[in-house]
C-alpha atoms as a PDB file:
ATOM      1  CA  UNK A   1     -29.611  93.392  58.236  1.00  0.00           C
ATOM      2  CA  UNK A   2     -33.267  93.582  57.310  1.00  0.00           C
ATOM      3  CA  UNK A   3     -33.296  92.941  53.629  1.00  0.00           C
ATOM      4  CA  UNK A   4     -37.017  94.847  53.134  1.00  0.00           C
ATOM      5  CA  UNK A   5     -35.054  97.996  54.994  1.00  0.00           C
ATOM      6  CA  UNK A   6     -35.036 101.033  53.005  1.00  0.00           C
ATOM      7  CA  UNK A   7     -31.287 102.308  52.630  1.00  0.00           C
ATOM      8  CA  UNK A   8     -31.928 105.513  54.717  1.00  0.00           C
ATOM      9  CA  UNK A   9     -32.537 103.724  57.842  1.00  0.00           C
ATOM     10  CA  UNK A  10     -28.715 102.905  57.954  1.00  0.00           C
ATOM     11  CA  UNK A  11     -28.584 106.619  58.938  1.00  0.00           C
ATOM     12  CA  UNK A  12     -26.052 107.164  56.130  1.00  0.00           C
ATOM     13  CA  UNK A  13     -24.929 109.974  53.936  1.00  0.00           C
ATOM     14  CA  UNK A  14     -26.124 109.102  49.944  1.00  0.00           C
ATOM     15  CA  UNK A  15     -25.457 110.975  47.551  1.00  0.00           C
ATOM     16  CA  UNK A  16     -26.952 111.715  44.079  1.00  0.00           C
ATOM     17  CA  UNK A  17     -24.547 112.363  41.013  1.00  0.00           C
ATOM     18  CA  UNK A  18     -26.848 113.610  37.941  1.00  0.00           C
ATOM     19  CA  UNK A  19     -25.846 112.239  34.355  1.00  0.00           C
ATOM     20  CA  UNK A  20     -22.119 112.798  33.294  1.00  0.00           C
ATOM     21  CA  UNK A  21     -20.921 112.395  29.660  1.00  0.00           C
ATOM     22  CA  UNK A  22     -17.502 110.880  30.152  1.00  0.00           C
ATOM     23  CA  UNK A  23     -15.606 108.566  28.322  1.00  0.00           C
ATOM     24  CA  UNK A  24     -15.857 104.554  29.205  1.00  0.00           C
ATOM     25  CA  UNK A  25     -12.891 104.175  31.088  1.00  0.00           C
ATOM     26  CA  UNK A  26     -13.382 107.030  33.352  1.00  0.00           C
ATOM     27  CA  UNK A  27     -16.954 106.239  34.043  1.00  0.00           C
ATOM     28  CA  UNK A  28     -15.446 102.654  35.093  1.00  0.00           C
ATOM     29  CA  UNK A  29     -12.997 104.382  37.016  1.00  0.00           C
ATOM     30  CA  UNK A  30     -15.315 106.141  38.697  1.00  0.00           C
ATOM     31  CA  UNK A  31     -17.414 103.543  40.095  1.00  0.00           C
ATOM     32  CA  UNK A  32     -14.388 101.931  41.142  1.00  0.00           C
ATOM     33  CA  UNK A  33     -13.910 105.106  43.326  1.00  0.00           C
ATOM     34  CA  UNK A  34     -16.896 105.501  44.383  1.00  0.00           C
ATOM     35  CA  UNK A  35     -16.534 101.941  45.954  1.00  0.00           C
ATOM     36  CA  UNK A  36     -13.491 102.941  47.973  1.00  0.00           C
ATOM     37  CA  UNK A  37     -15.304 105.795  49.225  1.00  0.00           C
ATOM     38  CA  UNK A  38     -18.013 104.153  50.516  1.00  0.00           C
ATOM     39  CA  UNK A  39     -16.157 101.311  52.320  1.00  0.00           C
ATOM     40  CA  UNK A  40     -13.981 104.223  53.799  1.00  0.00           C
ATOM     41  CA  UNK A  41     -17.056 106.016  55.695  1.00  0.00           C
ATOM     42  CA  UNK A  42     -17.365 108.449  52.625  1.00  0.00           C
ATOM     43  CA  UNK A  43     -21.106 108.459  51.021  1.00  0.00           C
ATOM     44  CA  UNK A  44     -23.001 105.941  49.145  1.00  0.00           C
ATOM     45  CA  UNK A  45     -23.340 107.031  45.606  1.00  0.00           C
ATOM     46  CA  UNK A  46     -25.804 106.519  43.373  1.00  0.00           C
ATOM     47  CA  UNK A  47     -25.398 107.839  39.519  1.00  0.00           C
ATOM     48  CA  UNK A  48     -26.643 108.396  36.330  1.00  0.00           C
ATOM     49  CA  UNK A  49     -23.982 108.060  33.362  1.00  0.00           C
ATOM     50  CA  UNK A  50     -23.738 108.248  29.665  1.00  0.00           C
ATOM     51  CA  UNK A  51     -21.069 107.041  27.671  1.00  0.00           C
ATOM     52  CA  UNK A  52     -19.549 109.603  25.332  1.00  0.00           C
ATOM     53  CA  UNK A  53     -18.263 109.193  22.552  1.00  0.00           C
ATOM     54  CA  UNK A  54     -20.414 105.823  22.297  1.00  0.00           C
ATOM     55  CA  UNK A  55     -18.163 102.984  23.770  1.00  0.00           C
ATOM     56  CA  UNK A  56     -18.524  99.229  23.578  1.00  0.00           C
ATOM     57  CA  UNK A  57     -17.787  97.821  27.339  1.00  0.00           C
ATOM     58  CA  UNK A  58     -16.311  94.246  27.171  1.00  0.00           C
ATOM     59  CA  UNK A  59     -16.995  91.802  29.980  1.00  0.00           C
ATOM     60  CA  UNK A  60     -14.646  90.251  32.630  1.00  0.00           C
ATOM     61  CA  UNK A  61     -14.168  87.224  30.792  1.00  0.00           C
ATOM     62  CA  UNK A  62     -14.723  88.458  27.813  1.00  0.00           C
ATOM     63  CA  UNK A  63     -12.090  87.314  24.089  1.00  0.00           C
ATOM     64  CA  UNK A  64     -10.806  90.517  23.185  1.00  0.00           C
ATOM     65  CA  UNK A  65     -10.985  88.472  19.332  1.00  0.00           C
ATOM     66  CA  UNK A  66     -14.447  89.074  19.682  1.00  0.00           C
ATOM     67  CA  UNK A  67     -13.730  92.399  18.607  1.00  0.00           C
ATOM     68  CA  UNK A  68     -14.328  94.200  15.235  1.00  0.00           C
ATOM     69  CA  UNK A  69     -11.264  96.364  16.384  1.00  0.00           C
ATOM     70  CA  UNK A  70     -10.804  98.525  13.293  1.00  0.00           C
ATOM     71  CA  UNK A  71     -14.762  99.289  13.060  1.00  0.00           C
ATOM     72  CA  UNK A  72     -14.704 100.139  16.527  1.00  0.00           C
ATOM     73  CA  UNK A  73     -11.486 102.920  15.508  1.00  0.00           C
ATOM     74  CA  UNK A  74     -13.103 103.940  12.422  1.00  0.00           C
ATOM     75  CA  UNK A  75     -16.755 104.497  13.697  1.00  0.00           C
ATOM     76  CA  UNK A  76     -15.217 106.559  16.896  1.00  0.00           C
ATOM     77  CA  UNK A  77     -16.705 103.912  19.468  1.00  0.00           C
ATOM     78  CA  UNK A  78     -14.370 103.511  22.301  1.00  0.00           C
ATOM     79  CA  UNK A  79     -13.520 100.378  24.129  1.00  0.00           C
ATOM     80  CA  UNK A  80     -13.405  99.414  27.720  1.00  0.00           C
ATOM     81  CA  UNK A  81     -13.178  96.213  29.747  1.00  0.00           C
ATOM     82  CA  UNK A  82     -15.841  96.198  33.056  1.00  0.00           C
ATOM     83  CA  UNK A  83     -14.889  94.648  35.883  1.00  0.00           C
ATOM     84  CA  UNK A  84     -18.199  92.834  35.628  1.00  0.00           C
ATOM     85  CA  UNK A  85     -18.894  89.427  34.359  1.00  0.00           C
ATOM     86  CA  UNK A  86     -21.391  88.857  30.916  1.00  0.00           C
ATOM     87  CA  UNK A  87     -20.741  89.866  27.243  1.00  0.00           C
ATOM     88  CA  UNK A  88     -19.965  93.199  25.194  1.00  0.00           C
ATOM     89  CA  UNK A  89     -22.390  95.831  25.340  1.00  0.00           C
ATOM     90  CA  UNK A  90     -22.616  98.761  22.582  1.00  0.00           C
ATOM     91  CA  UNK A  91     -23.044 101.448  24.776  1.00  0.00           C
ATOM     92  CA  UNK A  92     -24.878 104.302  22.146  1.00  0.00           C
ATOM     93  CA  UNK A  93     -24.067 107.793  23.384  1.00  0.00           C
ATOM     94  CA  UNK A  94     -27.374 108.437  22.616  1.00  0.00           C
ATOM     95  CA  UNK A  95     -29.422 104.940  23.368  1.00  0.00           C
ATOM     96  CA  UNK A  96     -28.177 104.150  26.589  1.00  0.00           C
ATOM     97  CA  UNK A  97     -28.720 105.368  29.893  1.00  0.00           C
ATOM     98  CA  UNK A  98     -26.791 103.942  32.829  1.00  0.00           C
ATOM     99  CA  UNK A  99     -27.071 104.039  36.272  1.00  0.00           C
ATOM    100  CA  UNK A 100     -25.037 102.534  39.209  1.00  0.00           C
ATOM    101  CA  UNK A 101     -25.354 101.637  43.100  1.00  0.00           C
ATOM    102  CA  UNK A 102     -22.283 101.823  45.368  1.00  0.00           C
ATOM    103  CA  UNK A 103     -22.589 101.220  49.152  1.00  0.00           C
ATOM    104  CA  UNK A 104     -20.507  98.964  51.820  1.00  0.00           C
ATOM    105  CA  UNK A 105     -21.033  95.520  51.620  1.00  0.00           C
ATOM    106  CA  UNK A 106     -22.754  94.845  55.456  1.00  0.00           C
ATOM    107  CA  UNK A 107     -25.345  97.122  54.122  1.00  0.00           C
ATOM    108  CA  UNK A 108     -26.644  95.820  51.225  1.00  0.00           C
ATOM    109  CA  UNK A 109     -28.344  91.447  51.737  1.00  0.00           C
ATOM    110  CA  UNK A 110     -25.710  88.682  51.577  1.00  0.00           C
ATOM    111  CA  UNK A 111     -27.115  86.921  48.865  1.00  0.00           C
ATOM    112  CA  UNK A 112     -26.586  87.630  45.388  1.00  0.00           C
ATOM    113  CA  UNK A 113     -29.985  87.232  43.956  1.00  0.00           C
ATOM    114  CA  UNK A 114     -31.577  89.326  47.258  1.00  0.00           C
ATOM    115  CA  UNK A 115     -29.116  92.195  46.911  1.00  0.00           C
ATOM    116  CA  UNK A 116     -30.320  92.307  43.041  1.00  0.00           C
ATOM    117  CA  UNK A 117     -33.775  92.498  43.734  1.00  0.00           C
ATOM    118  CA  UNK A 118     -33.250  95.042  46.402  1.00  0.00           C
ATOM    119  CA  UNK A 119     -30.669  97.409  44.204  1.00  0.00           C
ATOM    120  CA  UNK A 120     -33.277  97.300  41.273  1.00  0.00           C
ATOM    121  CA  UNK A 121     -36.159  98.186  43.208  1.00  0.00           C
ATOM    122  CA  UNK A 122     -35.748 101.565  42.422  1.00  0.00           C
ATOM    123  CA  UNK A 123     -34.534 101.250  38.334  1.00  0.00           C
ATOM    124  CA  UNK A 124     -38.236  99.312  38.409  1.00  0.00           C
ATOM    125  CA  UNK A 125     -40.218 102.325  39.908  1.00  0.00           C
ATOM    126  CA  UNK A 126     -38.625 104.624  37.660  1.00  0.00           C
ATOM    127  CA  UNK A 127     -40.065 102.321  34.336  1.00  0.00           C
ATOM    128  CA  UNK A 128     -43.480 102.523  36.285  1.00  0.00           C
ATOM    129  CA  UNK A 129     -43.012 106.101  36.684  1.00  0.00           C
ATOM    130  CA  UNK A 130     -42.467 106.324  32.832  1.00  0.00           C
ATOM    131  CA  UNK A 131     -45.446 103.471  31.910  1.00  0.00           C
ATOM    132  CA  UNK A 132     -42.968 100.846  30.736  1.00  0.00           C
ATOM    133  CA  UNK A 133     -44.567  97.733  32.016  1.00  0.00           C
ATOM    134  CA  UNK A 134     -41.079  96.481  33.147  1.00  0.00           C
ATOM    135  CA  UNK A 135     -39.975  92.918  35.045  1.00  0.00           C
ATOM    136  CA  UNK A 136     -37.808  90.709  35.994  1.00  0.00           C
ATOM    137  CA  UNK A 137     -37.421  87.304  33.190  1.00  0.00           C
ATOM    138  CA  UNK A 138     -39.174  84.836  34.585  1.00  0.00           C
ATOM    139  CA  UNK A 139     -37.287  82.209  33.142  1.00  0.00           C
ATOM    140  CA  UNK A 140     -33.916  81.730  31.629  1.00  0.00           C
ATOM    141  CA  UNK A 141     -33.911  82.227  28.045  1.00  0.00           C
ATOM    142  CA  UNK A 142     -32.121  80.241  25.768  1.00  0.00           C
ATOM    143  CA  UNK A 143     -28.688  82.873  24.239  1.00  0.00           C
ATOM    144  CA  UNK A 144     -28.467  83.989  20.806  1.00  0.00           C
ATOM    145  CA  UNK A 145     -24.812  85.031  20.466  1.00  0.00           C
ATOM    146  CA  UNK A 146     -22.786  85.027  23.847  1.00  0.00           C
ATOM    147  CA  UNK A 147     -20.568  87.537  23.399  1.00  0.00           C
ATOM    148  CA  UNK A 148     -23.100  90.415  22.677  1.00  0.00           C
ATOM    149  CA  UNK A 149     -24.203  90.666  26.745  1.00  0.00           C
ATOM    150  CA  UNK A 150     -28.078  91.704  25.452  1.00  0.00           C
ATOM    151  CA  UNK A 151     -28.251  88.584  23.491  1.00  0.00           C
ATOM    152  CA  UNK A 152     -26.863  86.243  26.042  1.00  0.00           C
ATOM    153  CA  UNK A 153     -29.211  83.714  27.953  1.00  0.00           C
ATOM    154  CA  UNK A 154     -31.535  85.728  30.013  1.00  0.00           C
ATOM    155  CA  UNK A 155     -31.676  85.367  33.435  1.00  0.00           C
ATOM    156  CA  UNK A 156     -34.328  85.746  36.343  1.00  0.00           C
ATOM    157  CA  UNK A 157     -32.047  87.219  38.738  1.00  0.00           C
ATOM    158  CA  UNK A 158     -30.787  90.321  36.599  1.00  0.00           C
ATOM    159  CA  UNK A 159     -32.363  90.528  33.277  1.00  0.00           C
ATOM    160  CA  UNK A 160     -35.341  93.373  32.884  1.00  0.00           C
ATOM    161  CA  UNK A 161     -38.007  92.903  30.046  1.00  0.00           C
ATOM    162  CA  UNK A 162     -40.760  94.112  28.888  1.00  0.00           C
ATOM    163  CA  UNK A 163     -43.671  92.595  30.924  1.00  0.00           C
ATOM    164  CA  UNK A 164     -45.399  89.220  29.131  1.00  0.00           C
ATOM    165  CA  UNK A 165     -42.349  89.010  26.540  1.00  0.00           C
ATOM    166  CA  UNK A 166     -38.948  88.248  26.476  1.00  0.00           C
ATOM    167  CA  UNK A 167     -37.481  91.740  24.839  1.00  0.00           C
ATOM    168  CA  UNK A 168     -34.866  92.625  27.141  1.00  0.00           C
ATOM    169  CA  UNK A 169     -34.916  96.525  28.171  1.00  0.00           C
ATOM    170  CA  UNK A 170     -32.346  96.311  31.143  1.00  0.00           C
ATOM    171  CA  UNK A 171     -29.044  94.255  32.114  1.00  0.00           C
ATOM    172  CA  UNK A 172     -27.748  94.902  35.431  1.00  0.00           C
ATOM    173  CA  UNK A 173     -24.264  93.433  37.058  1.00  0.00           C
ATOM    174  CA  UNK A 174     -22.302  93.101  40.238  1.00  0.00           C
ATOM    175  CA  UNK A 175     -19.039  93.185  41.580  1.00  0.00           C
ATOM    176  CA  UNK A 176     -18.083  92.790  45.347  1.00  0.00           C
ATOM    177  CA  UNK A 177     -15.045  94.130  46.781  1.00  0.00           C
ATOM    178  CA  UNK A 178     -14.202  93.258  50.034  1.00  0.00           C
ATOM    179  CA  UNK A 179     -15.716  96.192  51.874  1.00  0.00           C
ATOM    180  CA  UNK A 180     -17.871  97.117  49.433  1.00  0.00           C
ATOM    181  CA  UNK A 181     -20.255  96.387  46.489  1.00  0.00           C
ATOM    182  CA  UNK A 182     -20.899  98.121  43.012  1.00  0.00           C
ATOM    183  CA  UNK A 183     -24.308  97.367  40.928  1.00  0.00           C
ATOM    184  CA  UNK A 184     -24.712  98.929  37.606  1.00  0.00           C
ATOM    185  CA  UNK A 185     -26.524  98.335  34.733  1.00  0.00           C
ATOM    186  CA  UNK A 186     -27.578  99.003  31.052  1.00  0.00           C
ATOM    187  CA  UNK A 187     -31.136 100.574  30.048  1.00  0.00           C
ATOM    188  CA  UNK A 188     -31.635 100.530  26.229  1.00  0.00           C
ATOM    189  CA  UNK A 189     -33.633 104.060  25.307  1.00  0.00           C
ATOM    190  CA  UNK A 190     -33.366 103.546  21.631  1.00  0.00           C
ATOM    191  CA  UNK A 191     -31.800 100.570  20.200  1.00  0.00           C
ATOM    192  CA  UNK A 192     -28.636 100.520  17.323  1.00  0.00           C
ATOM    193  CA  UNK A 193     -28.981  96.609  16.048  1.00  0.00           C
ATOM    194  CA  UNK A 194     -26.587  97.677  13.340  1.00  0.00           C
ATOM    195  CA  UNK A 195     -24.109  99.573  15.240  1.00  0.00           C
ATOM    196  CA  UNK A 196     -24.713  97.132  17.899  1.00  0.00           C
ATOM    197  CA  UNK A 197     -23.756  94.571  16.070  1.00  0.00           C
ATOM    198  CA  UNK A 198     -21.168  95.438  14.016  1.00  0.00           C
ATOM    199  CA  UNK A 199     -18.931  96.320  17.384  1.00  0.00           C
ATOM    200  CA  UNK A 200     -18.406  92.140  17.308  1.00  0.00           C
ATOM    201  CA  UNK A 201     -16.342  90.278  14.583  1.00  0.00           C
ATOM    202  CA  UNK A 202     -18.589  88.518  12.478  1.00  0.00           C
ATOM    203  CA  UNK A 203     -21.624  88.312  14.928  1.00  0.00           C
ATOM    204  CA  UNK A 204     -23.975  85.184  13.503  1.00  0.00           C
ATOM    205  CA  UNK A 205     -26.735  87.391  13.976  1.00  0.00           C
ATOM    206  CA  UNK A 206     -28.977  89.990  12.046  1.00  0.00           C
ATOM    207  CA  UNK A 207     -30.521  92.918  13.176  1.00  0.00           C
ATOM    208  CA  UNK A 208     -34.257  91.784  12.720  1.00  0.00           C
ATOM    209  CA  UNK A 209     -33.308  89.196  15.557  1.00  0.00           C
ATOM    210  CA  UNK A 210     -31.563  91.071  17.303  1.00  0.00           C
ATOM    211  CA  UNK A 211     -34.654  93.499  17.526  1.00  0.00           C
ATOM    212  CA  UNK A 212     -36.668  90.499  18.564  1.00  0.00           C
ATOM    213  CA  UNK A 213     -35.038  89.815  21.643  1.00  0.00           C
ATOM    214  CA  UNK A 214     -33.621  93.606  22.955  1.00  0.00           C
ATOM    215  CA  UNK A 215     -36.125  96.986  23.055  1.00  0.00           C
ATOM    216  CA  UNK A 216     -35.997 100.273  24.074  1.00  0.00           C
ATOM    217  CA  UNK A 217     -37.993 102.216  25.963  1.00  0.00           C
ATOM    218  CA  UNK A 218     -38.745 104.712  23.309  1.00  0.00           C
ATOM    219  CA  UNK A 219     -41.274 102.036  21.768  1.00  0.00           C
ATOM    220  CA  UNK A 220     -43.090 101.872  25.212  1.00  0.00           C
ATOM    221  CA  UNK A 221     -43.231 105.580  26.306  1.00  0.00           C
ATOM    222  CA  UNK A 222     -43.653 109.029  25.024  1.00  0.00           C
ATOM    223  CA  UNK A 223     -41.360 110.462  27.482  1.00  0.00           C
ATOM    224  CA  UNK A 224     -38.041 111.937  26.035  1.00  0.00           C
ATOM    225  CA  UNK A 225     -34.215 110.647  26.565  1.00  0.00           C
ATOM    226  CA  UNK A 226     -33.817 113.621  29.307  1.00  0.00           C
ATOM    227  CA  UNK A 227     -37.419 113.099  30.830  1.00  0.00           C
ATOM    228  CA  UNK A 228     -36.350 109.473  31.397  1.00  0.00           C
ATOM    229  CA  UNK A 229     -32.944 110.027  32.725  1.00  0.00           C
ATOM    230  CA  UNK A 230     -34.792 112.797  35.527  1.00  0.00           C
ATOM    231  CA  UNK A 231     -37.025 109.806  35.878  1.00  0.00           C
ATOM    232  CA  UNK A 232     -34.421 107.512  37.291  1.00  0.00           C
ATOM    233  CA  UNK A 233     -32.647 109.875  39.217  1.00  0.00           C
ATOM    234  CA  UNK A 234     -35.702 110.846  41.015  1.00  0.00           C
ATOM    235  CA  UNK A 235     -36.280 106.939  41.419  1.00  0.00           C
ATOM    236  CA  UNK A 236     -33.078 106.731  42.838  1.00  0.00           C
ATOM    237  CA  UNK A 237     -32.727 109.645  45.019  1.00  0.00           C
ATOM    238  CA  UNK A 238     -36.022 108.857  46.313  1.00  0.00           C
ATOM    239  CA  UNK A 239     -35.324 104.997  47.196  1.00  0.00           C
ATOM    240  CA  UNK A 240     -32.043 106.142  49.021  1.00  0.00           C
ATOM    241  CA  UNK A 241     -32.637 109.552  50.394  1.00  0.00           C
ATOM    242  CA  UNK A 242     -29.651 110.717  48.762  1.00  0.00           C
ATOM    243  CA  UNK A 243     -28.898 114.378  48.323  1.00  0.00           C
ATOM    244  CA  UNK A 244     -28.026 115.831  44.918  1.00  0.00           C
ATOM    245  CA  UNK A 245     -24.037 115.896  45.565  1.00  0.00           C
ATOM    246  CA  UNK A 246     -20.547 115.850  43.093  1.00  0.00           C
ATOM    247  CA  UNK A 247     -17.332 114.018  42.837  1.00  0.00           C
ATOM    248  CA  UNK A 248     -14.535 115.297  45.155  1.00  0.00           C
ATOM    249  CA  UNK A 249     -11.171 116.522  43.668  1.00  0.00           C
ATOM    250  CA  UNK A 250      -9.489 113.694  45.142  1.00  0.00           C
ATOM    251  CA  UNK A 251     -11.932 111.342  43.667  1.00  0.00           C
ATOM    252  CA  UNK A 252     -11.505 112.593  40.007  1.00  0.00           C
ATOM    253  CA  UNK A 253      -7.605 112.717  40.715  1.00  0.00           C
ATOM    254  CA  UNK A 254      -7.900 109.047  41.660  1.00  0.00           C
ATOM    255  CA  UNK A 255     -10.450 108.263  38.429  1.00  0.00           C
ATOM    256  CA  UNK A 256      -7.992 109.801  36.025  1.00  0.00           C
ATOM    257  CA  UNK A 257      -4.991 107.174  37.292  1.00  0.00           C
ATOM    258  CA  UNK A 258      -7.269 104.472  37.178  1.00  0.00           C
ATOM    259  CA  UNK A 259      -8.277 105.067  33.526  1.00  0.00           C
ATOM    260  CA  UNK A 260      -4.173 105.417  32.978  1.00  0.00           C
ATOM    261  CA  UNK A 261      -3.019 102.647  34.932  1.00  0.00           C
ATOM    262  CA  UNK A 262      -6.488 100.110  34.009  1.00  0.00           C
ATOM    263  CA  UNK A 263      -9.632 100.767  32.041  1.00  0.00           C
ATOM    264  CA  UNK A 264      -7.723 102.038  28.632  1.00  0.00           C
ATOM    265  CA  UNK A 265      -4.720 100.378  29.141  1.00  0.00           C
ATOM    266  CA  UNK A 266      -4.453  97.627  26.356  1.00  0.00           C
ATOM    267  CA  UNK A 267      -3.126  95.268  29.721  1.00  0.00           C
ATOM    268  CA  UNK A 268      -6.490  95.338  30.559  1.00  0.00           C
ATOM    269  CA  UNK A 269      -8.722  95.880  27.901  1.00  0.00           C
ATOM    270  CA  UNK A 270      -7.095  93.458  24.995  1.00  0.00           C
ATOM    271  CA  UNK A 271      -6.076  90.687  27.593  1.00  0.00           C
ATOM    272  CA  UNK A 272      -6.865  87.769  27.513  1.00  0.00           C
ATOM    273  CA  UNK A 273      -8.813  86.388  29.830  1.00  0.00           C
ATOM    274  CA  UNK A 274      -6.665  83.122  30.704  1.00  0.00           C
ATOM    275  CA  UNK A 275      -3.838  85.473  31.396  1.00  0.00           C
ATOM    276  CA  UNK A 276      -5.605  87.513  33.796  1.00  0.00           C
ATOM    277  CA  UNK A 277      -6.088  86.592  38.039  1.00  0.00           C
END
């Protein structure tokens, strides 16, 4: 394929899902579907999602002891497991926006740190668009507490910061099925340090560093929480040609078993990761 391409000059459907509130493990559910859809001849999706109630999403690989559990019940903050690699991420129903990519894998470049830079060319217009001088790290940076997945060792191929610094604004993650390949990723509107924090079990860091090293883009641009969200789904719809559009029944139907049968089934979210293939 020709990796500069544009996705619309595959000739395929896209379409455009506007922000959903859902719960974690139906938003993870969702992707998942979306996947199948795609590598079935159904449309590429790309989506806007916020997490609601606010849920802390727990990497691959990721020691479910890393866990403050009972804060977690007692503050009302859901947990999930993604089926993306990297550490925990406190995912604020108000701080985060999220966004993710599905299309079939012979569409998208072979290599991994191509088909990065070509999925977030469009999650980088949309920071111009809101005059957040946004890039790509460029240089790993050194992690303060690997579980947290914000304060893990940055890296060039997926971490977004603010321009000239090392304040992370955006992580972004993959996962390749065999047909067909699902990107989403994090942007921080307003940070939580405390709530952030306190999600882990006895994190050896304090908010004031934690501040140093993540920011959100309400220090860099006037523009509201909805006025960036419309932001990047105009990036995105723009970059793919993709036509505002809306889950089919049988998609949802297919969502809802996946969040019974995987994404808030203790099997998957509490297991540990030596025990799973």
């Amino acid at each position: 394929m020709d990796e500069t391409a544009p996705p619309t000059d595959h000739g395929h459907e896209w379409r455009l899902i506007r922000e959903e509130s859902r719960p974690g493990p139906m938003q993870m559910a969702l992707d998942e579907v979306a996947a199948e859809t795609a590598a079935t001849g159904g449309p590429r999706t790309v989506r806007l999602y916020r997490w609601e109630p606010s849920c802390l999403s727990l990497g691959y690989h990721q020691e479910p002891d890393t866990v403050d559990w009972e804060w977690c019940a007692t503050a009302g903050v859901d947990v999930t497991r993604r089926p993306t690699g990297g550490g925990g991420i406190y995912h604020d129903s108000f701080g985060d926006i999220s966004y993710s990519i599905t299309a079939p894998r012979e569409e998208l470049p072979g290599n991994l740190m191509d088909c990065y830079h070509y999925l977030l060319a469009p999650v980088l217009t949309a920071f111009e668009s809101l005059g957040a001088p946004v890039e790509f790290v460029d240089r790993e940076v050194p992690a303060l507490y690997d579980p947290a997945c914000y304060l893990r060792a940055l890296n060039p191929a997926h971490d977004l910061v603010v321009s000239g610094t090392s304040r992370k604004v955006s992580g972004n993650a993959q996962y390749r099925q065999r047909d067909a390949v699902v990107q989403h990723g994090s942007v921080t509107f307003s940070t939580r340090p405390d709530r952030h924090l306190a999600t882990f079990a006895g994190p050896e860091v304090t908010p004031d560093a934690f501040a140093e090293r993540v920011t959100g883009l309400d220090e860099h641009t006037d523009a509201s929480r909805e006025e960036s969200v419309a932001a990047f789904e105009e990036a995105l719809a723009e970059w793919s040609g993709a036509e505002a559009g809306a889950w089919t029944d049988d998609e949802l139907s297919r969502a809802r078993e996946r969040v019974e049968e995987k994404y808030a089934a203790d099997e998957w979210v509490r297991r540990q990761p030596r025990a799973r293939s």
